[in-house]
PDB file of N, CA and C in Angstrom:
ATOM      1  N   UNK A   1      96.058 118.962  56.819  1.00  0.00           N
ATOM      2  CA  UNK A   1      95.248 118.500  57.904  1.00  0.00           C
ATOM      3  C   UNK A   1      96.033 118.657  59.203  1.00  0.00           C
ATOM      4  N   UNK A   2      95.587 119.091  59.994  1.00  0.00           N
ATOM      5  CA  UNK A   2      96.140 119.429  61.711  1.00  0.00           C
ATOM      6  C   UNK A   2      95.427 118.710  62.648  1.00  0.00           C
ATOM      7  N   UNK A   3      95.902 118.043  63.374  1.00  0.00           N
ATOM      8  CA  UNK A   3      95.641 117.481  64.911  1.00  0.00           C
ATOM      9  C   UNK A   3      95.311 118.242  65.896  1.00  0.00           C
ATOM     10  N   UNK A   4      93.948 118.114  65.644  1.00  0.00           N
ATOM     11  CA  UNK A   4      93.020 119.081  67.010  1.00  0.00           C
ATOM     12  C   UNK A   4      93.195 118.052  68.133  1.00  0.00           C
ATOM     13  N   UNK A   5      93.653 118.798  69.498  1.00  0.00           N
ATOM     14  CA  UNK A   5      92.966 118.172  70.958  1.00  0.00           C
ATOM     15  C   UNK A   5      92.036 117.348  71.075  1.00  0.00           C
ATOM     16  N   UNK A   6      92.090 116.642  71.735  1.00  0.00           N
ATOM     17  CA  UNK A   6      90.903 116.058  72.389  1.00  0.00           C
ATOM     18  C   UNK A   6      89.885 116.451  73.214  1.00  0.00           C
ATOM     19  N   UNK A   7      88.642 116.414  73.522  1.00  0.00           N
ATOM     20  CA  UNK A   7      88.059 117.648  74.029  1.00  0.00           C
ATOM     21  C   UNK A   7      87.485 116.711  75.257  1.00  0.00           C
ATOM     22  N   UNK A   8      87.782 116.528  76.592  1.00  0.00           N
ATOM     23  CA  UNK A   8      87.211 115.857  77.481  1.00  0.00           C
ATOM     24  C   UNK A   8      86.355 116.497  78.069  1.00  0.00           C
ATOM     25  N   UNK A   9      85.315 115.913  78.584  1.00  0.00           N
ATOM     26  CA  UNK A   9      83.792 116.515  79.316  1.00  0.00           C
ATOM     27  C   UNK A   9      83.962 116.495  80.697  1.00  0.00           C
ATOM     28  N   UNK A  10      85.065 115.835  81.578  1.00  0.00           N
ATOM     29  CA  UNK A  10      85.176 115.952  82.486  1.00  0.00           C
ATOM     30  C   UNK A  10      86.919 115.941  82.789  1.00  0.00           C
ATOM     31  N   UNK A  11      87.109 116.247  84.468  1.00  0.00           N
ATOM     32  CA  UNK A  11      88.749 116.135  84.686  1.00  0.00           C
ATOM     33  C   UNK A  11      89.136 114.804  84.821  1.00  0.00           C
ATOM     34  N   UNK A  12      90.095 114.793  84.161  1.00  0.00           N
ATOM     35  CA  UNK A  12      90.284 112.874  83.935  1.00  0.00           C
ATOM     36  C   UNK A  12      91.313 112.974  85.450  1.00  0.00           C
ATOM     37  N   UNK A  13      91.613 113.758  85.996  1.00  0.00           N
ATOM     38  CA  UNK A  13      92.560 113.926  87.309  1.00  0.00           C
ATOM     39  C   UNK A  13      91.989 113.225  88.498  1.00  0.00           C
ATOM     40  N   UNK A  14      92.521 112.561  89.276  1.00  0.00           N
ATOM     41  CA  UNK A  14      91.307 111.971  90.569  1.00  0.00           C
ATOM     42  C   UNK A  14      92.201 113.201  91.770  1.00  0.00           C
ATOM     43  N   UNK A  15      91.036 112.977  92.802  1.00  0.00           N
ATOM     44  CA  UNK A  15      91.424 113.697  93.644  1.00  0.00           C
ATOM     45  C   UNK A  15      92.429 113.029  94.534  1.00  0.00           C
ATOM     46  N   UNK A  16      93.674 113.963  95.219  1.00  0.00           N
ATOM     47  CA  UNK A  16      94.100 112.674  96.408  1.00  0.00           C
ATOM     48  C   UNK A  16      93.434 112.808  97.516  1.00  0.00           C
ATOM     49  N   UNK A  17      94.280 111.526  98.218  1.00  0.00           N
ATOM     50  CA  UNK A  17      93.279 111.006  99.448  1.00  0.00           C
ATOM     51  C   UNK A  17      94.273 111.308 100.185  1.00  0.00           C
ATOM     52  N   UNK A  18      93.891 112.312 101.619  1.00  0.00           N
ATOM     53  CA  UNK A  18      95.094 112.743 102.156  1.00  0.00           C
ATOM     54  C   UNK A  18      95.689 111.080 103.154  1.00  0.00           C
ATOM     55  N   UNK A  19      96.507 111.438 103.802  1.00  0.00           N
ATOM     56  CA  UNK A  19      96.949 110.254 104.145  1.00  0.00           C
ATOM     57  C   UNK A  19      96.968 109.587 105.871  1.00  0.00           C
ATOM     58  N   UNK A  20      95.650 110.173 105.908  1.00  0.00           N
ATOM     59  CA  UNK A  20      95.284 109.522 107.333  1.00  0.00           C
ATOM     60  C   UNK A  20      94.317 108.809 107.290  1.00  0.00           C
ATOM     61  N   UNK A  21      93.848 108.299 108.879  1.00  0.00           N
ATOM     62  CA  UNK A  21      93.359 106.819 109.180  1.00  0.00           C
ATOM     63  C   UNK A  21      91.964 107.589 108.669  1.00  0.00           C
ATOM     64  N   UNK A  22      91.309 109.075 108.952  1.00  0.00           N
ATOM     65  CA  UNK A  22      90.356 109.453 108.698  1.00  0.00           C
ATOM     66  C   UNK A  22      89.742 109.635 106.954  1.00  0.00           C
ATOM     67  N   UNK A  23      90.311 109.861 106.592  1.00  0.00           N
ATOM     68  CA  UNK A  23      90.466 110.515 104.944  1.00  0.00           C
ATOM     69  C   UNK A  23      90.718 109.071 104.627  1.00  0.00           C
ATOM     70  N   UNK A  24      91.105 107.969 104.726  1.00  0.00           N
ATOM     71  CA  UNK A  24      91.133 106.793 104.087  1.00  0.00           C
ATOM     72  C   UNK A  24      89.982 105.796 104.401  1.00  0.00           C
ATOM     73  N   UNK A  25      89.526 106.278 105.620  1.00  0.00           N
ATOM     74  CA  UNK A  25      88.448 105.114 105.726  1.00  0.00           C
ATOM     75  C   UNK A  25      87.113 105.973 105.063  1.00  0.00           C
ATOM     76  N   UNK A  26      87.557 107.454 105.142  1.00  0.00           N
ATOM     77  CA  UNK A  26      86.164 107.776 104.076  1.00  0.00           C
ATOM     78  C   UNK A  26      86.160 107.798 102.581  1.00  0.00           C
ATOM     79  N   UNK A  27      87.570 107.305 101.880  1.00  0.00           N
ATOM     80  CA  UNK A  27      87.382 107.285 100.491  1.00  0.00           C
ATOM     81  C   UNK A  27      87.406 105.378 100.036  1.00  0.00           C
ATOM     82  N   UNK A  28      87.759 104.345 101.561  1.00  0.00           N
ATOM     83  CA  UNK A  28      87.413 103.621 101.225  1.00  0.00           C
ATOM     84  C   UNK A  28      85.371 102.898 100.939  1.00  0.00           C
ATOM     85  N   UNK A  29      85.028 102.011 100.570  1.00  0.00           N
ATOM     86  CA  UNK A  29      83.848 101.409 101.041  1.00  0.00           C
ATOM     87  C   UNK A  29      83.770 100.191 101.343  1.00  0.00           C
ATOM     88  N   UNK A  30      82.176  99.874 101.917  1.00  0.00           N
ATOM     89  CA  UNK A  30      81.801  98.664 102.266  1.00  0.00           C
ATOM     90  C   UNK A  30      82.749  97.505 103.244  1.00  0.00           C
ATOM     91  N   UNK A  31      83.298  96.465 103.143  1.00  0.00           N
ATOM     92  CA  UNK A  31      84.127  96.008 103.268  1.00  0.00           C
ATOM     93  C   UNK A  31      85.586  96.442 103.694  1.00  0.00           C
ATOM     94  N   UNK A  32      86.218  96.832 102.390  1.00  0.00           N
ATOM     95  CA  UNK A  32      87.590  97.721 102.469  1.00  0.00           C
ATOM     96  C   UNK A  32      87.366  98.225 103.676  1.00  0.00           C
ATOM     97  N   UNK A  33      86.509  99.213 103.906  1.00  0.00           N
ATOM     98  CA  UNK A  33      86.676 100.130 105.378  1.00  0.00           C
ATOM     99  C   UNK A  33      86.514  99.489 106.113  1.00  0.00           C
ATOM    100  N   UNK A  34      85.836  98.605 106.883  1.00  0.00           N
ATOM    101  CA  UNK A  34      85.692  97.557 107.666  1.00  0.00           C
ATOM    102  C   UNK A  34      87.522  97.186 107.853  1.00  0.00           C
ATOM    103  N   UNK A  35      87.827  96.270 106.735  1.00  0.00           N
ATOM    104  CA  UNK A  35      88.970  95.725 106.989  1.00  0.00           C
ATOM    105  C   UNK A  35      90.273  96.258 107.220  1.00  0.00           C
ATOM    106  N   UNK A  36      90.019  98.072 106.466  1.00  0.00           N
ATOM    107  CA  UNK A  36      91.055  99.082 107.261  1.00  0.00           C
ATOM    108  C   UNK A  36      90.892  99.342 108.687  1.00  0.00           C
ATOM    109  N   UNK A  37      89.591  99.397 108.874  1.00  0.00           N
ATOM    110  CA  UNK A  37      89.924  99.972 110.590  1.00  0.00           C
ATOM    111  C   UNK A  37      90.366  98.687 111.437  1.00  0.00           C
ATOM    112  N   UNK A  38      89.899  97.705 111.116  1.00  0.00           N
ATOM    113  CA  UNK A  38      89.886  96.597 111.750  1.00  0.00           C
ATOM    114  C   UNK A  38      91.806  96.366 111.892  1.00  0.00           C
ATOM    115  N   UNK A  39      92.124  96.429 110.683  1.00  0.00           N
ATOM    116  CA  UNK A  39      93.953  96.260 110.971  1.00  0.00           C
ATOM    117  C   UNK A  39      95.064  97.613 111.513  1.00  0.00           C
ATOM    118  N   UNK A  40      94.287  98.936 111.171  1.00  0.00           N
ATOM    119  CA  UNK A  40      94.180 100.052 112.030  1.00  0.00           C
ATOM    120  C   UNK A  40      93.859  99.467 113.733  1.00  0.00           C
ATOM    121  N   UNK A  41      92.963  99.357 114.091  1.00  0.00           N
ATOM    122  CA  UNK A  41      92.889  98.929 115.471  1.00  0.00           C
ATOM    123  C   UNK A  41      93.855  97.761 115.350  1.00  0.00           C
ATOM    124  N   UNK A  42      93.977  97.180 115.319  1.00  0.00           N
ATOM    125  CA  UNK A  42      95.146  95.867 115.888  1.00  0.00           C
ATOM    126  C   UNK A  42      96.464  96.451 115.581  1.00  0.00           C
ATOM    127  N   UNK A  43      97.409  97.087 114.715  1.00  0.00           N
ATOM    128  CA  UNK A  43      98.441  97.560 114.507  1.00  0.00           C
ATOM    129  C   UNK A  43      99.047  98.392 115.716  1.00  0.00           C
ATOM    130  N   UNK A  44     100.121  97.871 115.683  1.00  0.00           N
ATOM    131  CA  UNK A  44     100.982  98.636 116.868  1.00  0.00           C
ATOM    132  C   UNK A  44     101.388 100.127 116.783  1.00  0.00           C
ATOM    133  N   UNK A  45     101.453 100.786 117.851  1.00  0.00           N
ATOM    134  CA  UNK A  45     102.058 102.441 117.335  1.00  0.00           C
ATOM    135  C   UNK A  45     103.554 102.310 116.594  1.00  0.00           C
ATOM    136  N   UNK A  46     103.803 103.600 115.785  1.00  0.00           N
ATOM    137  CA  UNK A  46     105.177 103.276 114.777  1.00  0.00           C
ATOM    138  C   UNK A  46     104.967 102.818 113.884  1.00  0.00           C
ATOM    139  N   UNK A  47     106.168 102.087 113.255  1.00  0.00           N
ATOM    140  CA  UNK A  47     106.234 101.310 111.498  1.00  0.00           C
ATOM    141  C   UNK A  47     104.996 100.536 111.693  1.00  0.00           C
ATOM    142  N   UNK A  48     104.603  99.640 112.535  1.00  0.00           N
ATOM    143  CA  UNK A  48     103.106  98.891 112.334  1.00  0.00           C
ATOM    144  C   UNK A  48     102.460  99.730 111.309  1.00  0.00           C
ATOM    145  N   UNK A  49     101.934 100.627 112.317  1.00  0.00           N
ATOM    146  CA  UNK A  49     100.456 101.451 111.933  1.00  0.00           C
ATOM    147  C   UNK A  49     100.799 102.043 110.536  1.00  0.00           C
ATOM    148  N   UNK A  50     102.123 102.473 110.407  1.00  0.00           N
ATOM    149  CA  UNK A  50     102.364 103.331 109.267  1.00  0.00           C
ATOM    150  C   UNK A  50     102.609 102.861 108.034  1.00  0.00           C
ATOM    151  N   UNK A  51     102.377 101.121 108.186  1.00  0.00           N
ATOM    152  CA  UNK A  51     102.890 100.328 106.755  1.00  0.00           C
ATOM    153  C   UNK A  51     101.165 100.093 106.609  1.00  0.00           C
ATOM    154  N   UNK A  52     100.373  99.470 107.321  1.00  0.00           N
ATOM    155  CA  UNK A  52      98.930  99.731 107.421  1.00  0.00           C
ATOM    156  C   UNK A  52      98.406 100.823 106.689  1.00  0.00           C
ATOM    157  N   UNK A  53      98.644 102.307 107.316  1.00  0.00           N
ATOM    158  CA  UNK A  53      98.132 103.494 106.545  1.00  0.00           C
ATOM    159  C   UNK A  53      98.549 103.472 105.249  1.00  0.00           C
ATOM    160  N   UNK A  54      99.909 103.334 104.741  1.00  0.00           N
ATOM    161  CA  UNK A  54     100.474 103.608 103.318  1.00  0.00           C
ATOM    162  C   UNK A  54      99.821 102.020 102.528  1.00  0.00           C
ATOM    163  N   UNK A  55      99.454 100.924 102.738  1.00  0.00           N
ATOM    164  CA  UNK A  55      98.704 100.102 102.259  1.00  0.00           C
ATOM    165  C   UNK A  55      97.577 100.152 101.794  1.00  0.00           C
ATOM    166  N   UNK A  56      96.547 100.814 102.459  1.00  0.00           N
ATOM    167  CA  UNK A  56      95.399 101.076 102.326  1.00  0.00           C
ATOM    168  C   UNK A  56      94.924 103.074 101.652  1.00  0.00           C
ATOM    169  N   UNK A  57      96.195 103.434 102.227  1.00  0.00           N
ATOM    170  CA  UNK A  57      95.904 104.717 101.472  1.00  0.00           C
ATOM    171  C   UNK A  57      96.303 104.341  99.708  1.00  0.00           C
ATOM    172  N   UNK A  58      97.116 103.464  99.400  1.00  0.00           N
ATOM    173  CA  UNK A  58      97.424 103.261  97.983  1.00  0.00           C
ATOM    174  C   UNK A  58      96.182 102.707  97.571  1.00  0.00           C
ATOM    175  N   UNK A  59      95.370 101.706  98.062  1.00  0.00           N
ATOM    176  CA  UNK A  59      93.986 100.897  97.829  1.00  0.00           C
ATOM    177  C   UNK A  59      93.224 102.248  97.591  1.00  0.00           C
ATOM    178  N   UNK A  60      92.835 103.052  98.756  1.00  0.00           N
ATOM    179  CA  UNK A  60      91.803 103.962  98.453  1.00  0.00           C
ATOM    180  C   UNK A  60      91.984 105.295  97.236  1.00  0.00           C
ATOM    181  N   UNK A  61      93.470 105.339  97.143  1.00  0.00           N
ATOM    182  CA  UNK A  61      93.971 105.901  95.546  1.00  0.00           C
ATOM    183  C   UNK A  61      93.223 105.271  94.512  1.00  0.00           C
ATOM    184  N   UNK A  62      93.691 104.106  94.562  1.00  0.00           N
ATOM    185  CA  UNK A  62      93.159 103.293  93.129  1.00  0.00           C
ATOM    186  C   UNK A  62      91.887 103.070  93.244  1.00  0.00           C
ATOM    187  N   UNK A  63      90.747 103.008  94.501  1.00  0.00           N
ATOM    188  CA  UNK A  63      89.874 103.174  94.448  1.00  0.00           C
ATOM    189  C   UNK A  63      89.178 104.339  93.552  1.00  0.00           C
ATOM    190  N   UNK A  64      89.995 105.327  93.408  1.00  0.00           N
ATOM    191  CA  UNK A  64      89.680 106.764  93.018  1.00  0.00           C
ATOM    192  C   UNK A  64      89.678 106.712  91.345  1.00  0.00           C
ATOM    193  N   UNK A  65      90.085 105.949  91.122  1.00  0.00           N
ATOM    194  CA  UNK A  65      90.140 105.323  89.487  1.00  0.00           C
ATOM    195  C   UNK A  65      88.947 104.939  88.823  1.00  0.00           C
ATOM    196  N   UNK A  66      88.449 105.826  87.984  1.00  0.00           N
ATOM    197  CA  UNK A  66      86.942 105.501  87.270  1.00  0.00           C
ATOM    198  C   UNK A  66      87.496 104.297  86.448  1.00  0.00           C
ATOM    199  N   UNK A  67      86.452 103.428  86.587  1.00  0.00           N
ATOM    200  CA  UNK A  67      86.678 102.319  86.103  1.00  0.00           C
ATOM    201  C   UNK A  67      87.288 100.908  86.779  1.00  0.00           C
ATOM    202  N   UNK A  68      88.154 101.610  87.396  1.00  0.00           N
ATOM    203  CA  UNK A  68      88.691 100.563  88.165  1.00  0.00           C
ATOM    204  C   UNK A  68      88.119  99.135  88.259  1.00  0.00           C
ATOM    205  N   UNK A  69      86.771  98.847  89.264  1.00  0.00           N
ATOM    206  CA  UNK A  69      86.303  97.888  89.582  1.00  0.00           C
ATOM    207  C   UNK A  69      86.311  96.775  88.294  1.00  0.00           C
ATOM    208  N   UNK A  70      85.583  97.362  86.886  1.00  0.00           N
ATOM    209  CA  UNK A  70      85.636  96.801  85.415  1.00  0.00           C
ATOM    210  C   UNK A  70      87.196  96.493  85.401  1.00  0.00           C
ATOM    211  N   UNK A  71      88.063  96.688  85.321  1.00  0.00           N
ATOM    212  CA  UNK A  71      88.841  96.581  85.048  1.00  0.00           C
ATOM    213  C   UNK A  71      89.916  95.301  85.693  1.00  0.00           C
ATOM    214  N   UNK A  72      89.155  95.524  87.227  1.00  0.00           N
ATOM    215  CA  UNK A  72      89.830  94.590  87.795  1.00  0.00           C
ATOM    216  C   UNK A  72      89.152  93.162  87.856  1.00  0.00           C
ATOM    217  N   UNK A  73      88.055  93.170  87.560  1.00  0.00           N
ATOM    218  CA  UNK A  73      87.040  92.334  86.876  1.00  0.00           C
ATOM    219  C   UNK A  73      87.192  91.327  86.163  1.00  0.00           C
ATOM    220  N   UNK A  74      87.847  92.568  85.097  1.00  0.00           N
ATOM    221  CA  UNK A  74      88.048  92.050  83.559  1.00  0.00           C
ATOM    222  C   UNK A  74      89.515  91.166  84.076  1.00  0.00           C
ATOM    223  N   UNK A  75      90.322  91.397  84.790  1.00  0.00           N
ATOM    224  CA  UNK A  75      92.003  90.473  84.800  1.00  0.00           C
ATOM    225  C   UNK A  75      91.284  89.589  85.431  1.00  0.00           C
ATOM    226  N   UNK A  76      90.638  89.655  86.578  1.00  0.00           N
ATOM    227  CA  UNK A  76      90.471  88.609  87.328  1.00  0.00           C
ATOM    228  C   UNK A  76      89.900  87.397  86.742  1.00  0.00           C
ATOM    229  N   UNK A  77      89.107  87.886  85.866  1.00  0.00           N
ATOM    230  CA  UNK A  77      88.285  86.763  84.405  1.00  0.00           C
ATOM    231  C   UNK A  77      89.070  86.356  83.889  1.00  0.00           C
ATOM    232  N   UNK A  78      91.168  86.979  83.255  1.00  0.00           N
ATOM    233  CA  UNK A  78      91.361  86.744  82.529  1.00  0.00           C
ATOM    234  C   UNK A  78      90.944  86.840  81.107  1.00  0.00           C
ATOM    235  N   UNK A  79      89.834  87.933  81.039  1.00  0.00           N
ATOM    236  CA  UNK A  79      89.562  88.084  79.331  1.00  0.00           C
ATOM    237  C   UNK A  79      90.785  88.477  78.602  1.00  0.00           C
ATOM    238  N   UNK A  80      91.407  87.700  77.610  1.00  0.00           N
ATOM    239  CA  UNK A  80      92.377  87.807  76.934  1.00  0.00           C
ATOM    240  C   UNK A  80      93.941  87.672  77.605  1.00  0.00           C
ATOM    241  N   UNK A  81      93.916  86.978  78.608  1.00  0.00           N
ATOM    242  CA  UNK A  81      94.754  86.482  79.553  1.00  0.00           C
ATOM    243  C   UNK A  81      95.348  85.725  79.492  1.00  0.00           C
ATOM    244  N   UNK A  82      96.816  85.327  80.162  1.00  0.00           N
ATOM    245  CA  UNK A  82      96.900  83.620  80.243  1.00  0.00           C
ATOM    246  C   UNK A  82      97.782  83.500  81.819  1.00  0.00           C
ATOM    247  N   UNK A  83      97.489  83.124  82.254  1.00  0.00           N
ATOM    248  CA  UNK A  83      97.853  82.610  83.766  1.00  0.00           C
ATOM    249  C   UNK A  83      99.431  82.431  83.802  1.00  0.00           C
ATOM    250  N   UNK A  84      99.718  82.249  85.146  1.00  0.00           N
ATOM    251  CA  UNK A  84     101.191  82.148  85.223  1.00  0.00           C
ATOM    252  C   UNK A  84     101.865  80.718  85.165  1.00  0.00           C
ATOM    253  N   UNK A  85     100.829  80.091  85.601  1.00  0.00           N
ATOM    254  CA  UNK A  85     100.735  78.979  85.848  1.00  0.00           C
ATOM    255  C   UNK A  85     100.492  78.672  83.871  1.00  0.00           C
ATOM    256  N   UNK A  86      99.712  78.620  84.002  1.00  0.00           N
ATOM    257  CA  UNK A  86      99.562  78.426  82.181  1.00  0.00           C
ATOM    258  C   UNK A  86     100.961  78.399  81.342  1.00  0.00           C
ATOM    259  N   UNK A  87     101.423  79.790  81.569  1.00  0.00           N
ATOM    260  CA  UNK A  87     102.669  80.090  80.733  1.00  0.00           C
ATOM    261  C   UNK A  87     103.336  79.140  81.834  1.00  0.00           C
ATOM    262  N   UNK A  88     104.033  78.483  82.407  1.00  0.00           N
ATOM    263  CA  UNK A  88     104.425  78.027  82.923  1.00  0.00           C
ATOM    264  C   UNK A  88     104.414  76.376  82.293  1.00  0.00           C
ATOM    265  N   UNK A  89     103.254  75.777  81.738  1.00  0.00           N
ATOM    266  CA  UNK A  89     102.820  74.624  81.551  1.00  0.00           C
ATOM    267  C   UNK A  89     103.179  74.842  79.844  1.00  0.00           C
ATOM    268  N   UNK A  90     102.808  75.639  79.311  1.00  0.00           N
ATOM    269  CA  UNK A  90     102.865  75.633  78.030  1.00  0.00           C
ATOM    270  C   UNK A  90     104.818  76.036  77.864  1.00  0.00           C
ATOM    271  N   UNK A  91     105.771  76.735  78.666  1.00  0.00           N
ATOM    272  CA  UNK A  91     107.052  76.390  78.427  1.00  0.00           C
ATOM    273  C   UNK A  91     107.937  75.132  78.537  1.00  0.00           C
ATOM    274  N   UNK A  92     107.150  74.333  80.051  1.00  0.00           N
ATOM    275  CA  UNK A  92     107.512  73.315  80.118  1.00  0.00           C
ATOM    276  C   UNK A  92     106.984  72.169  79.033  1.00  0.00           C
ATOM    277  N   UNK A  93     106.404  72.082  77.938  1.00  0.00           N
ATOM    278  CA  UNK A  93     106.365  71.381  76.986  1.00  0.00           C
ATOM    279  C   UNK A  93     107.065  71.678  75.824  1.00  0.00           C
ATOM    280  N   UNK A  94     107.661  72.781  75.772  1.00  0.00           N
ATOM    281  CA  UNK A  94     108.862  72.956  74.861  1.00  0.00           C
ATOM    282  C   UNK A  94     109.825  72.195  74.990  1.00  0.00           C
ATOM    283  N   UNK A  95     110.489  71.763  76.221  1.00  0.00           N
ATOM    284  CA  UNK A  95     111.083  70.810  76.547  1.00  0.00           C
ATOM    285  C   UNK A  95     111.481  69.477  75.545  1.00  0.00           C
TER     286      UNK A  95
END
């Protein structure tokens, strides 16, 4: 018996998002873009603006992630989770 490939129906690759104020506020949505331009406009010229861009260009990366939203969903629920705080409470009774 031999191990055939996997045969995917689509490119599991995301595209990148180049790394300006333009190309990020169009791969962000709704909101997100709102709250990029919004700290885009207030950010100072230099390291300001440029810790801003590399913040939100990493957001609109992971935006690019099928699935994503489910996923972040799913932690935020904690399905099959346990808090930090939790583990935290449950060491301090080892005590």
């Amino acid at each position: 018996m031999s191990a055939q490939p996997v045969q995917h129906d689509h490119d599991p690759r995301v595209a990148a998002v180049p790394r300006n104020i333009q190309a990020i506020g169009n791969a962000l949505g709704g909101a997100k873009r709102l709250a990029f331009y919004a700290e885009v406009l207030g950010a100072e010229a230099g390291e300001p603006i440029n810790l801003v861009i590399e913040m939100w260009w990493r957001e609109a990366m992971l935006d690019q992630l099928p699935g994503r939203a489910e996923r972040l969903a799913a932690a935020l629920a904690r399905r099959g989770g346990t808090s930090l705080d939790e583990l935290a409470v449950r060491v301090g009774s080892l005590d």
